[in-house]
Protein backbone atom coordinates (compact mmCIF):
# COMPACT_ATOMS: atom_id res chain seq x y z
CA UNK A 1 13.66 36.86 1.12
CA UNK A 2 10.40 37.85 2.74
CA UNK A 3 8.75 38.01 -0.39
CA UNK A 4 8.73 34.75 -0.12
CA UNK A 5 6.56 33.79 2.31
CA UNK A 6 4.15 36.32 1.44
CA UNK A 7 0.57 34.96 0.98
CA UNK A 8 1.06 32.82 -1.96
CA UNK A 9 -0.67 29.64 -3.31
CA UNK A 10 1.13 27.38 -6.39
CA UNK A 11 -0.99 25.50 -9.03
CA UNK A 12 -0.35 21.98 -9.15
CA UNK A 13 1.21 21.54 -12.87
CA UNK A 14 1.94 18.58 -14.91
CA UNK A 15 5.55 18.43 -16.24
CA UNK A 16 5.46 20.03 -19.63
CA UNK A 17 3.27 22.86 -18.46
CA UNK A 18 6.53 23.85 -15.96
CA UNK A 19 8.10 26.40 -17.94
CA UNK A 20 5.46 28.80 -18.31
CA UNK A 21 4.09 28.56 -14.70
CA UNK A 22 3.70 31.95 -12.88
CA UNK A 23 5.46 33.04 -9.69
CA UNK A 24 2.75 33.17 -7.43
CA UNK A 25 -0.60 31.66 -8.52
CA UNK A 26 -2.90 34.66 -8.38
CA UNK A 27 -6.12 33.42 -9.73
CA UNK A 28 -6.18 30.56 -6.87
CA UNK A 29 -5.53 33.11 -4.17
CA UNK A 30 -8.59 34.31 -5.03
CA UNK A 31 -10.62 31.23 -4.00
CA UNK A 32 -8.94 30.43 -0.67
CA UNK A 33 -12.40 30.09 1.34
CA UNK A 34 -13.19 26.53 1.75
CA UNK A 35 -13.03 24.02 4.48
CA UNK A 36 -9.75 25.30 5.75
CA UNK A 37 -9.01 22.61 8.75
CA UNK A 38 -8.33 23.70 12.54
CA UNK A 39 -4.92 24.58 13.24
CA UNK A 40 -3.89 21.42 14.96
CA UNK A 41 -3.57 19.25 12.33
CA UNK A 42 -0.42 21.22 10.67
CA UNK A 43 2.65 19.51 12.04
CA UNK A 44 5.01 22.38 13.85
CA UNK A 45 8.45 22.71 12.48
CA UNK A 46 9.28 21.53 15.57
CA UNK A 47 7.80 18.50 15.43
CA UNK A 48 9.16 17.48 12.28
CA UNK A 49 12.23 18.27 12.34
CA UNK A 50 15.03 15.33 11.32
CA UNK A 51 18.62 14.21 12.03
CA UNK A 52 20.80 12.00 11.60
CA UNK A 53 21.38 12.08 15.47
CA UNK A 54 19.23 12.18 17.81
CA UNK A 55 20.66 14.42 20.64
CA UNK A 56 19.65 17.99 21.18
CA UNK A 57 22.54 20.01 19.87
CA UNK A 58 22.07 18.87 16.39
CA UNK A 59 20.12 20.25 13.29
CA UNK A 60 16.59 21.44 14.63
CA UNK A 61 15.45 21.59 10.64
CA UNK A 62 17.41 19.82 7.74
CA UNK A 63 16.99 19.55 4.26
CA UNK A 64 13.70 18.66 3.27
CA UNK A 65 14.79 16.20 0.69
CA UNK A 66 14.16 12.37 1.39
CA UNK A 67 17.54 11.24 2.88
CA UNK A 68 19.33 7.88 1.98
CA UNK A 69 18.41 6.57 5.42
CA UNK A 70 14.78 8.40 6.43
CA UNK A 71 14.65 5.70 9.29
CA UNK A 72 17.52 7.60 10.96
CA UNK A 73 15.75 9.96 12.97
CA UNK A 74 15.67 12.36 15.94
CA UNK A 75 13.82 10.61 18.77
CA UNK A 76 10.16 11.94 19.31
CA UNK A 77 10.11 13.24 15.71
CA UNK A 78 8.26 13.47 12.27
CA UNK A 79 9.56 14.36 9.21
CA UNK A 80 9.56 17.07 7.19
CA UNK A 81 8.61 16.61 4.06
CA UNK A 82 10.81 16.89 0.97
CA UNK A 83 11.45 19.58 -1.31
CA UNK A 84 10.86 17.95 -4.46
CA UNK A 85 10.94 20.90 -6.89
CA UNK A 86 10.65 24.61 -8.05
CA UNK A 87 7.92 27.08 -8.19
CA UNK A 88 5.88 24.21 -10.14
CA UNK A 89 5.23 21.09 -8.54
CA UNK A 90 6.40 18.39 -11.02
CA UNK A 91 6.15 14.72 -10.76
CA UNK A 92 9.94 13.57 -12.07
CA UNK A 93 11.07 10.10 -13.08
CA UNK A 94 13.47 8.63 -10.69
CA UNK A 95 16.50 5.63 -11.39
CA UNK A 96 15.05 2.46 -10.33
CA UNK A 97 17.11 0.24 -8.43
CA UNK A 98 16.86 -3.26 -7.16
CA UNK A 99 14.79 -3.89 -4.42
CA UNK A 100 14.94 -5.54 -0.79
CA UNK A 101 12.37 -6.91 1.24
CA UNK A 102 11.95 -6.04 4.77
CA UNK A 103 14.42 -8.40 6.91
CA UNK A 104 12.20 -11.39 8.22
CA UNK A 105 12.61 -11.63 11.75
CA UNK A 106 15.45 -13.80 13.08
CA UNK A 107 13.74 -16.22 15.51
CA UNK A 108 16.75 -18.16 15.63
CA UNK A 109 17.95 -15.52 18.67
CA UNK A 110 17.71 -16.36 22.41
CA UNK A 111 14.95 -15.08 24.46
CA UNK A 112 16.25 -13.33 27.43
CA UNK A 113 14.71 -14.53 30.79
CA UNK A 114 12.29 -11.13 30.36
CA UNK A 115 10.41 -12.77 27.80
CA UNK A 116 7.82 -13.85 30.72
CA UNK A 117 7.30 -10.23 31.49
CA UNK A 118 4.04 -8.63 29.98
CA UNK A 119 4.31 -6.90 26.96
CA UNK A 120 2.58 -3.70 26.18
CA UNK A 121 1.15 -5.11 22.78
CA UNK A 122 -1.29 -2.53 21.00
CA UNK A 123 -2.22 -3.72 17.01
CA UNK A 124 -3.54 -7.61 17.33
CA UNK A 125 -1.37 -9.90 14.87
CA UNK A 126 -3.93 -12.09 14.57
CA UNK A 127 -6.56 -9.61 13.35
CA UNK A 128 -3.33 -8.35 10.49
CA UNK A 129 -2.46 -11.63 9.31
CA UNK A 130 -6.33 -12.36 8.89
CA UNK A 131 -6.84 -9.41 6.63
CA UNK A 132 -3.72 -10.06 4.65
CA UNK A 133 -4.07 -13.47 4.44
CA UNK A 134 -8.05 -12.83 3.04
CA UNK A 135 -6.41 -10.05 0.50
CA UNK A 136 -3.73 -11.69 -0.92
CA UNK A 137 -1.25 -9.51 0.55
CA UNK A 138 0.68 -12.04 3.34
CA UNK A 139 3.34 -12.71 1.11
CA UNK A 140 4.15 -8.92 0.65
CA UNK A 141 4.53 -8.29 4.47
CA UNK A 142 5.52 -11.94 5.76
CA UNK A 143 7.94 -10.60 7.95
CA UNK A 144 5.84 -8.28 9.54
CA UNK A 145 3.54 -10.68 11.91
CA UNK A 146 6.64 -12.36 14.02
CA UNK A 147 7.45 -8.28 14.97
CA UNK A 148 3.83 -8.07 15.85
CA UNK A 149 3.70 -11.42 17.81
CA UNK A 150 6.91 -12.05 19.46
CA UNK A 151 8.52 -8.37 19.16
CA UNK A 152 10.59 -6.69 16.49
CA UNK A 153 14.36 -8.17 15.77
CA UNK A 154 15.82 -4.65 14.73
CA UNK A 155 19.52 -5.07 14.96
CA UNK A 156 20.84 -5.08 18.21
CA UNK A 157 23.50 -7.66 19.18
CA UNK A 158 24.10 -9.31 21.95
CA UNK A 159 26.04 -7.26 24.01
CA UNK A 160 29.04 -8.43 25.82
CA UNK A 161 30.13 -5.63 28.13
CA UNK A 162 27.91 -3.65 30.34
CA UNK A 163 28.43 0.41 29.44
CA UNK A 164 26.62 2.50 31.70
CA UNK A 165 26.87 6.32 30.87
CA UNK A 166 25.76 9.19 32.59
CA UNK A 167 23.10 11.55 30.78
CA UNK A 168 23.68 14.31 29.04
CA UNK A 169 23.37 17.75 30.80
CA UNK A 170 20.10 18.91 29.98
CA UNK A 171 18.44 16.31 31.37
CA UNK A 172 20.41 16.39 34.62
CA UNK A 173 18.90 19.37 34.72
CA UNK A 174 15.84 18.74 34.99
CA UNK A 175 15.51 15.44 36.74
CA UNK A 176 11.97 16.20 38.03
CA UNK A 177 11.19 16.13 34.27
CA UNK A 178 13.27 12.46 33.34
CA UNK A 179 11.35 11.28 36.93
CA UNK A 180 7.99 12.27 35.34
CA UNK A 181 8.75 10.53 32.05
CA UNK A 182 9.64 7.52 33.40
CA UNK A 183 6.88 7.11 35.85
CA UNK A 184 4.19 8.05 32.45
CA UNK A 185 6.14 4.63 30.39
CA UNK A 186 5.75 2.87 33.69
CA UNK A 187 2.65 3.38 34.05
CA UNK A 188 1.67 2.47 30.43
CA UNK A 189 3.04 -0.48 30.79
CA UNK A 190 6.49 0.26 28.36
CA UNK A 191 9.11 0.05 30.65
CA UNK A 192 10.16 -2.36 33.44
CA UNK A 193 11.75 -1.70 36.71
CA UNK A 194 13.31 0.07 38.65
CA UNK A 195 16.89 -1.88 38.90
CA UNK A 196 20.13 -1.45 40.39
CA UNK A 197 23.12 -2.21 37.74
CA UNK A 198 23.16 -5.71 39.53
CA UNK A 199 19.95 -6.75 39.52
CA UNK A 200 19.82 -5.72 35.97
CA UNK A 201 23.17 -7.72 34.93
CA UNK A 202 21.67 -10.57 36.59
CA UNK A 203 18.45 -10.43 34.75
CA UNK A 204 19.57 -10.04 31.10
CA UNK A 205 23.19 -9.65 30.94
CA UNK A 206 24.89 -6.94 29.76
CA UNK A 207 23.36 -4.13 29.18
CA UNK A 208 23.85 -0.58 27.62
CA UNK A 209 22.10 2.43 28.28
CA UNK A 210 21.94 5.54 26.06
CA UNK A 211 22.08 8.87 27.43
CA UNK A 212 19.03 10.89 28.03
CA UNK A 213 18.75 14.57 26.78
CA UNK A 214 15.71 17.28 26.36
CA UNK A 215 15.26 19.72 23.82
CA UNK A 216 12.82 22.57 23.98
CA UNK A 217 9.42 22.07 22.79
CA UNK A 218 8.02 25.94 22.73
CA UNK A 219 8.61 28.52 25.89
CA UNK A 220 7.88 26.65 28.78
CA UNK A 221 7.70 22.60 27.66
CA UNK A 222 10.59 20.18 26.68
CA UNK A 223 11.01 17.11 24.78
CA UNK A 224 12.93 13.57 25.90
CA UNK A 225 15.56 12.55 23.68
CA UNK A 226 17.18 9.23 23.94
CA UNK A 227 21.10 9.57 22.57
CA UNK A 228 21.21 5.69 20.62
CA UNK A 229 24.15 7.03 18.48
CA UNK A 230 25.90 8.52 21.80
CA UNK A 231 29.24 7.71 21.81
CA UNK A 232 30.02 9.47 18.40
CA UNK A 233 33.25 7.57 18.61
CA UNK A 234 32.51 4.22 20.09
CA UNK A 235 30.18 1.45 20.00
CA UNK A 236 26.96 3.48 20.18
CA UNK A 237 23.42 1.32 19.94
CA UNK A 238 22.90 3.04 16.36
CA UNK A 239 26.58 2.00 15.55
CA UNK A 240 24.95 -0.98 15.08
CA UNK A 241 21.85 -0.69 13.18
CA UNK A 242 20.80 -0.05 9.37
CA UNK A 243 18.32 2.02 8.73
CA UNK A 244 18.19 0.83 4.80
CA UNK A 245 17.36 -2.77 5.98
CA UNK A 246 13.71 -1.53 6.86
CA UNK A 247 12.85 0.45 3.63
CA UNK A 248 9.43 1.54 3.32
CA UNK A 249 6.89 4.07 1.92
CA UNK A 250 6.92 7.18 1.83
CA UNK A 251 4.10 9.50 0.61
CA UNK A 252 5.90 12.70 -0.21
CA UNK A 253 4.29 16.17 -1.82
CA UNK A 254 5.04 14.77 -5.13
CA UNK A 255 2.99 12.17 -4.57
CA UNK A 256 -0.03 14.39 -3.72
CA UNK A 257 0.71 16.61 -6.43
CA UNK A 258 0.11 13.05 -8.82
CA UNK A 259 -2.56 12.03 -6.37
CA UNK A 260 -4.61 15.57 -6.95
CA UNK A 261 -3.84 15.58 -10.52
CA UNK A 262 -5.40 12.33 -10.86
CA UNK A 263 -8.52 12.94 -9.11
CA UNK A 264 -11.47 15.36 -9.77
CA UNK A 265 -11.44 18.71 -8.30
CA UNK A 266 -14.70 17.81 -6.31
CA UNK A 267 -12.63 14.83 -4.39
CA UNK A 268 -11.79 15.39 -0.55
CA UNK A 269 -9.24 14.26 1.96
CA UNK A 270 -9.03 13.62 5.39
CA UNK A 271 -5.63 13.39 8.10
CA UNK A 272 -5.35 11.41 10.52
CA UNK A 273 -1.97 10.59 13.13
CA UNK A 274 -1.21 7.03 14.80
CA UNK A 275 -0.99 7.72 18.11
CA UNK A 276 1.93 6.57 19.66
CA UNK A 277 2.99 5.26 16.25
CA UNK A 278 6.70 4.13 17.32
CA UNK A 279 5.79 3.76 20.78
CA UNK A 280 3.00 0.74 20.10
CA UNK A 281 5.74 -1.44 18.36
CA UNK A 282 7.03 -4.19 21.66
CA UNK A 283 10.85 -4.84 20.32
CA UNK A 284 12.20 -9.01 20.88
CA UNK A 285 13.30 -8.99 24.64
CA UNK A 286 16.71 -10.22 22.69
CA UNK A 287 16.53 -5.99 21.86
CA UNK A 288 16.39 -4.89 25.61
CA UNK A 289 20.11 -4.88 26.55
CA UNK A 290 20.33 -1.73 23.87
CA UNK A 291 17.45 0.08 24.94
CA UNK A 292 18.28 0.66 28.77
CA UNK A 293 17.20 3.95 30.27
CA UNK A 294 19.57 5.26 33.39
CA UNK A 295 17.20 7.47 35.37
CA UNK A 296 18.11 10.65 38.01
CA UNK A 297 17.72 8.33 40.75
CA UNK A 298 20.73 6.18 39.49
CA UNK A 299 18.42 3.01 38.49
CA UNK A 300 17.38 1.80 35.44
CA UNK A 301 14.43 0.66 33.44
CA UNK A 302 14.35 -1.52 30.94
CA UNK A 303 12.90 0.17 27.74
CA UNK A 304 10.58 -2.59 25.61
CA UNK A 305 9.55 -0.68 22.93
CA UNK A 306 10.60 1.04 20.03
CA UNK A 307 12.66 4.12 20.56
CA UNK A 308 12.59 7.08 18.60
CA UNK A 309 16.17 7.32 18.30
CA UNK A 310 16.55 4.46 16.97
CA UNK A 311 18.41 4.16 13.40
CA UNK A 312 15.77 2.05 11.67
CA UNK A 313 12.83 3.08 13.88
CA UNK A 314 11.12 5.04 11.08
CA UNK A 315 11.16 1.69 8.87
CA UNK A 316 9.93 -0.69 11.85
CA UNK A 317 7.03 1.38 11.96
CA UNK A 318 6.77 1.97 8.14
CA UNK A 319 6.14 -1.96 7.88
CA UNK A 320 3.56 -1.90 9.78
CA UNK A 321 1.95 1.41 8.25
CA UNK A 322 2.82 -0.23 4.88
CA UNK A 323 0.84 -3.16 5.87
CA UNK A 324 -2.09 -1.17 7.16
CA UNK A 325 -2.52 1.12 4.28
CA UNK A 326 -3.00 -1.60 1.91
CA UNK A 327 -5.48 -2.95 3.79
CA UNK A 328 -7.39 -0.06 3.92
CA UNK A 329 -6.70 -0.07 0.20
CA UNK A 330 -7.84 -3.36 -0.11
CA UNK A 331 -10.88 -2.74 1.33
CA UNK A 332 -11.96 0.33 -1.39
CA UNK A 333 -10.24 2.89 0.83
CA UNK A 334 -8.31 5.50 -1.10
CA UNK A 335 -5.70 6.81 -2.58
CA UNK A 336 -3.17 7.22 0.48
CA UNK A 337 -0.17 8.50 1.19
CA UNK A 338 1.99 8.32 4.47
CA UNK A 339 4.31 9.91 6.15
CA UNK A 340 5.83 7.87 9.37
CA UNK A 341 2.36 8.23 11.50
CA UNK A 342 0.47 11.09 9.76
CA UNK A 343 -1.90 9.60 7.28
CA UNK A 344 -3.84 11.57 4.14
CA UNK A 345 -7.73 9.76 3.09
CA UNK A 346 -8.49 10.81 -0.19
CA UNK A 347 -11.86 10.08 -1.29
CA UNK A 348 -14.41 11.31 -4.35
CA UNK A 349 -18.07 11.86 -4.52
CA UNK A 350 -19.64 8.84 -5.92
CA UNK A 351 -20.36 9.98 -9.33
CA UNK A 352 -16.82 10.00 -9.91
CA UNK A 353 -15.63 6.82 -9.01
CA UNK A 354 -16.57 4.27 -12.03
CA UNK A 355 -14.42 6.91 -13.74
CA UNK A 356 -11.78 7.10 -10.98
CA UNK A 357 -11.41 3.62 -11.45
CA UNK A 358 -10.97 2.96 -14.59
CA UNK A 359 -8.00 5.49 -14.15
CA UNK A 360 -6.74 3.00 -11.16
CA UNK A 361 -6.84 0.15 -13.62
CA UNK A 362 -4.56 1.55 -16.31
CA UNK A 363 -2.15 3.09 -13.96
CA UNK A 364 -2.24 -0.56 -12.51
CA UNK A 365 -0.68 -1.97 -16.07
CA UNK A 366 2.30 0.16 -16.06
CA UNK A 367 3.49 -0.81 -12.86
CA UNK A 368 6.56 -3.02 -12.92
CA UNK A 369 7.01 -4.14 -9.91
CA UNK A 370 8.49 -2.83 -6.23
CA UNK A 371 11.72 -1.99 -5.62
CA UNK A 372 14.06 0.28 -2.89
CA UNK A 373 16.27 2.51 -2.90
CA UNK A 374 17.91 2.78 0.58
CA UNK A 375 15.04 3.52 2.87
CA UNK A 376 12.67 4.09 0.77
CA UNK A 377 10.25 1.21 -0.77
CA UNK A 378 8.50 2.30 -4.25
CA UNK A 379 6.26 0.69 -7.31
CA UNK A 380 8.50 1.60 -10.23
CA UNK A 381 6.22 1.78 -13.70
CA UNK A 382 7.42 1.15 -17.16
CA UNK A 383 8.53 5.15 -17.46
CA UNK A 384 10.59 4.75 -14.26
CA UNK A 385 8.10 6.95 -12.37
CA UNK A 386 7.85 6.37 -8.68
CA UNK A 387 4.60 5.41 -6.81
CA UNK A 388 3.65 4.55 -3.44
CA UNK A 389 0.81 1.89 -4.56
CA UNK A 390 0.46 -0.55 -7.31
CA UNK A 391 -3.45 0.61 -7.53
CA UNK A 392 -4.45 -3.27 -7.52
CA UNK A 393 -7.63 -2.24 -5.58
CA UNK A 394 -10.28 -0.43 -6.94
CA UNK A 395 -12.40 2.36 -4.19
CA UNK A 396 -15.48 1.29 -3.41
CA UNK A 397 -18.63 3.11 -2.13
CA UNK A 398 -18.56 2.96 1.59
CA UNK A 399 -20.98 5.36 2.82
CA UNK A 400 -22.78 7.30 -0.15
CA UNK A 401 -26.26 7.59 -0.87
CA UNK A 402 -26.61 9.86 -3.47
CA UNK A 403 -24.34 10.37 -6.64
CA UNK A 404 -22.84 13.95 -5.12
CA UNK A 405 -21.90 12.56 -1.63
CA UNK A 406 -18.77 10.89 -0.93
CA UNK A 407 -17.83 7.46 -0.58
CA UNK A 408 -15.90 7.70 1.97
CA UNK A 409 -15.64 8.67 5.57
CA UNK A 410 -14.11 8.52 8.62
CA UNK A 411 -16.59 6.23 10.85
CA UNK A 412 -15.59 4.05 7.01
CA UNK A 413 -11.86 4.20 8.37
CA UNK A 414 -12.54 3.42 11.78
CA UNK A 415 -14.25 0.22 10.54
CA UNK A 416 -11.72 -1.15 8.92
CA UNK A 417 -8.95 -0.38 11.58
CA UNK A 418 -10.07 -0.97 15.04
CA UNK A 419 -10.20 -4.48 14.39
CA UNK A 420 -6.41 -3.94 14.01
CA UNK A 421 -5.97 -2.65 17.34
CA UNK A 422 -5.02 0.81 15.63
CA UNK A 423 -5.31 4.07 17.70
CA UNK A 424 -5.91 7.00 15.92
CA UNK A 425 -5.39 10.18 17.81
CA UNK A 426 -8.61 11.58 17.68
CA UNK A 427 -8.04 15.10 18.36
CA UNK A 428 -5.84 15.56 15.51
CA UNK A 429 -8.47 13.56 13.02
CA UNK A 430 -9.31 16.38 10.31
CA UNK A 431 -12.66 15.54 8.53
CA UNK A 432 -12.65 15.02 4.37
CA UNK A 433 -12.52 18.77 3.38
CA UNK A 434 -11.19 20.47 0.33
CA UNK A 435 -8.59 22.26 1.79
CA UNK A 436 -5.94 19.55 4.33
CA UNK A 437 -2.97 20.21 5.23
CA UNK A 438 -0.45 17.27 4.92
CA UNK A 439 3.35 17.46 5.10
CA UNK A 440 3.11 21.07 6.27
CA UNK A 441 1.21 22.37 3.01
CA UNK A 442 -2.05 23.28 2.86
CA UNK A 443 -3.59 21.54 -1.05
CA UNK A 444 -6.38 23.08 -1.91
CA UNK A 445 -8.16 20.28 -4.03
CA UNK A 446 -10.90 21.89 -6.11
CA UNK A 447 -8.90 25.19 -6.86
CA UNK A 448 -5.93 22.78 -7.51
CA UNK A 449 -3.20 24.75 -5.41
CA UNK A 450 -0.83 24.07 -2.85
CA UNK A 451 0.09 26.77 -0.07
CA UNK A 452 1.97 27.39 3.25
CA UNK A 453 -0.42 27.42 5.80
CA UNK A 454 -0.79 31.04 7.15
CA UNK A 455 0.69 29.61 10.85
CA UNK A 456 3.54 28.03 9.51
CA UNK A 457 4.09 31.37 6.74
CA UNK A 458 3.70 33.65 9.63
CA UNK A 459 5.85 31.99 12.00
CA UNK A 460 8.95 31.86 9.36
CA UNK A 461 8.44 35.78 8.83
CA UNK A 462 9.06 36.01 12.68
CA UNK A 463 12.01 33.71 12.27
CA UNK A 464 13.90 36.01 9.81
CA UNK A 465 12.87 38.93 11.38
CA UNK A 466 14.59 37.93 14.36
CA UNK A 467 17.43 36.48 12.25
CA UNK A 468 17.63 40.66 11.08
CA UNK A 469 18.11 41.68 14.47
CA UNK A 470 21.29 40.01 15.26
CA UNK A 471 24.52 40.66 13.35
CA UNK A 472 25.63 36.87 13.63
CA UNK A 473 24.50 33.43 14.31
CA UNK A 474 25.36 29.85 15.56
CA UNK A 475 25.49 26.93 13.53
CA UNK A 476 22.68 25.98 14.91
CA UNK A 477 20.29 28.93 14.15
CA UNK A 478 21.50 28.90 10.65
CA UNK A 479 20.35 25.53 10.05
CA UNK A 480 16.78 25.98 12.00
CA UNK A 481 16.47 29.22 9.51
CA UNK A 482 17.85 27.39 6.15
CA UNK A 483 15.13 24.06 6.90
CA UNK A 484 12.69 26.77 7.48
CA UNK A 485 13.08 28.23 4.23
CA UNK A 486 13.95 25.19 2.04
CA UNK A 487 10.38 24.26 3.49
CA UNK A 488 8.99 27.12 1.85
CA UNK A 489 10.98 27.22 -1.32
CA UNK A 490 8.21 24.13 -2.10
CA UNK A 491 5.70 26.86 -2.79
CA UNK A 492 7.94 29.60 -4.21
């Protein structure tokens, strides 16, 4: 099994040329030597880990392939990427089913008397609905600018009983750690309080809080969990919610391997990560009563924005990524994929792009229309293909000067998105280079190759190594070790 995660890099191959593709791509090894970005912008297997549940004791890595409900995630999460084929990376046509827009928000629900309290808004509705409105886009993402104004309807009923539960034992453990959390949301502004259980009641009702956990993040740092599907058994907060009523893009590595193929080896991409991504989104103070947090101290704090845990939280935020990515399409940006806040830029020098373009307009006649499948929001074409785009914009020239530099950039990206209010975390921004890493691959572009990055290869070698040294395992270690390698089975 180590042979596996040997150096290796895989061409990118078209479907028919799948049967005769090698092992390990040799002649690309060769040319591993450009732009190789820092190690901070690969995503730690840690990081991106996903669940359906979102306490500790669960799966640390599952299977990489898109599940029916991606918006059900582990809270403080990204998600891995799926495994989408073999040694060759193949673009395969998928069923297309009938689609669902995004619920519309229902504004027919009470405000709770918290609705005078400030709310921690970050992206400026206004500023969205302008550029949608001046693109023709508003009726795509309609429902998307009541979430942004008033707060996001996700689910959550009225509640009729107050259930107050204690928190689970790792985070009683550590209460200097759930003290410091707290006091770092109260201070930006996302939660309200303290209360007693009375004051609380008084204020909005009944109320429910989820329990709070921490997992280990590394040797010596830990991450805050909030349990929304805690009890298994009973009315938990997730018991509630549907993550498939929030479906949304998502730009997976066979929709880079299409993405590269399409391109010229001389294009370029850039990553960038929302920061805060879930965290930004202020949730319709009708919401609150589910999103109670019980601290140490035996007070609570009123939660207003989205959670991580939450079932549909990855969608929530997808509609708003959705709706940002085609405006940055819209404006000549492009292609680019998504996945939850981690963003790929591809761009092309600008003697590429009449040509580029003309390739954009005939992929733009096949498309069909969008549909979703579950969680997951798609352009179907007339072949049944998947896409993430309906390539109605063409790229446009941004920055370039000269026919060999490229037309994008990311002062270009800035432009267009501060307006929006959108915070990019700027010391995870890697430059246009030829060599990203996205999804926990690094895709070399000119060389057209895809690889594990040498971190990420390196630190599954120490994972099975260690897995050697013990005769047997927990549940739990054999599903961190299986994700691990089902990861690198991409390249393989």
């Amino acid at each position: 099994v180590e042979n596996v995660l040997r150096p290796a890099i895989l061409p990118l191959l078209l479907p028919e040329q799948r049967r005769r593709a090698p092992t390990f791509g040799a002649s690309c090894a060769s040319q591993r030597t450009r732009d190789t970005p820092s190690e901070h912008a690969q995503p730690s297997l840690a990081s991106t880990g996903r669940s359906n549940t979102s306490f500790a004791g669960q799966v640390v890595a599952s299977s990489l392939r898109i599940p029916s409900s991606p918006s059900a995630s582990t809270i403080n999460s990204k998600v891995v990427q799926p495994s989408v084929g073999p040694t060759a990376l193949t673009v395969a046509p998928t069923v297309v089913l009938a689609g669902t827009a995004p619920p519309h928000a229902n504004d027919s629900l009470p405000a709770h008397p918290t609705s005078s309290w400030d709310r921690p808004f970050v992206l400026l509705a206004d500023a969205f609905e302008a550029e949608l409105r001046h693109f023709g886009l508003l009726h795509r993402h309609s429902s998307l600018l009541s979430g942004l104004r008033s707060g996001f309807h996700i689910g959550i009923p009225a509640l009729t009983n107050t259930l107050i539960q204690n928190n689970h034992n790792s985070a009683r453990s550590h209460p200097e750690i759930i003290s410091t959390t707290i006091q770092r949301e109260l201070t930006a502004g996302r939660y309200r309080g303290p209360f007693s259980s009375e004051q609380l009641q008084s204020i909005i009702g009944p109320f429910q809080n989820s329990p709070l956990g921490l997992v280990p993040k590394g040797l010596e740092q830990w991450r805050l969990i909030q349990d929304f599907s805690w009890p298994r058994a009973g009315n938990s907060i997730n018991s509630h919610l549907s993550s498939d009523s929030w479906p949304t893009t998502w730009g997976a590595s066979r929709d880079v391997v299409r993405t590269l193929l399409a391109l010229p080896v001389t294009a370029q991409a850039a990553v960038r990560d929302v920061a805060d991504a879930f965290r930004i989104l202020v949730l319709h103070s009708s919401q609150w009563p589910g999103t109670v947090v019980r601290g140490e101290d035996g007070l609570f704090y009123v939660d207003m924005c989205l959670g991580f845990g939450l079932a549909p939280a990855t969608g929530v935020w997808g509609a708003v990524a959705d709706a940002l990515a085609d405006i940055c399409r819209a404006h000549g940006l492009g292609p680019i994929l998504k996945w939850v806040d981690d963003f790929i830029f591809f761009t092309v020098p600008l003697s590429a792009l009449d040509t580029v373009n003309a390739s954009r307009a005939r992929l733009a006649t096949t498309i069909t229309g969008p549909q979703s499948r579950g969680g997951v929001s798609f352009f179907a074409d007339a072949d049944n293909m998947e896409h993430v785009e309906d390539y109605q914009f063409p790229l446009r020239n941004h920055v370039a000067a000269a026919s060999d530099e490229l037309v994008s950039s990311l002062a270009a990206i800035t432009a267009i998105t501060a307006p929006l209010g959108v915070p990019w975390k700027r010391e995870k921004d890697v430059d246009f280079c030829s060599a990203p890493i996205y999804i926990g691959f690094q895709w070399y572009i000119f060389d057209q190759c895809v690889a594990l990055p040498d971190s990420k290869r390196l630190k599954y070698l120490d994972a099975i190594s260690d897995w050697q040294q013990h005769p047997s395992h927990s549940l739990h270690d054999a599903q961190a070790l299986f994700g691990k390698l089902q990861h690198a089975s991409f390249v393989v």
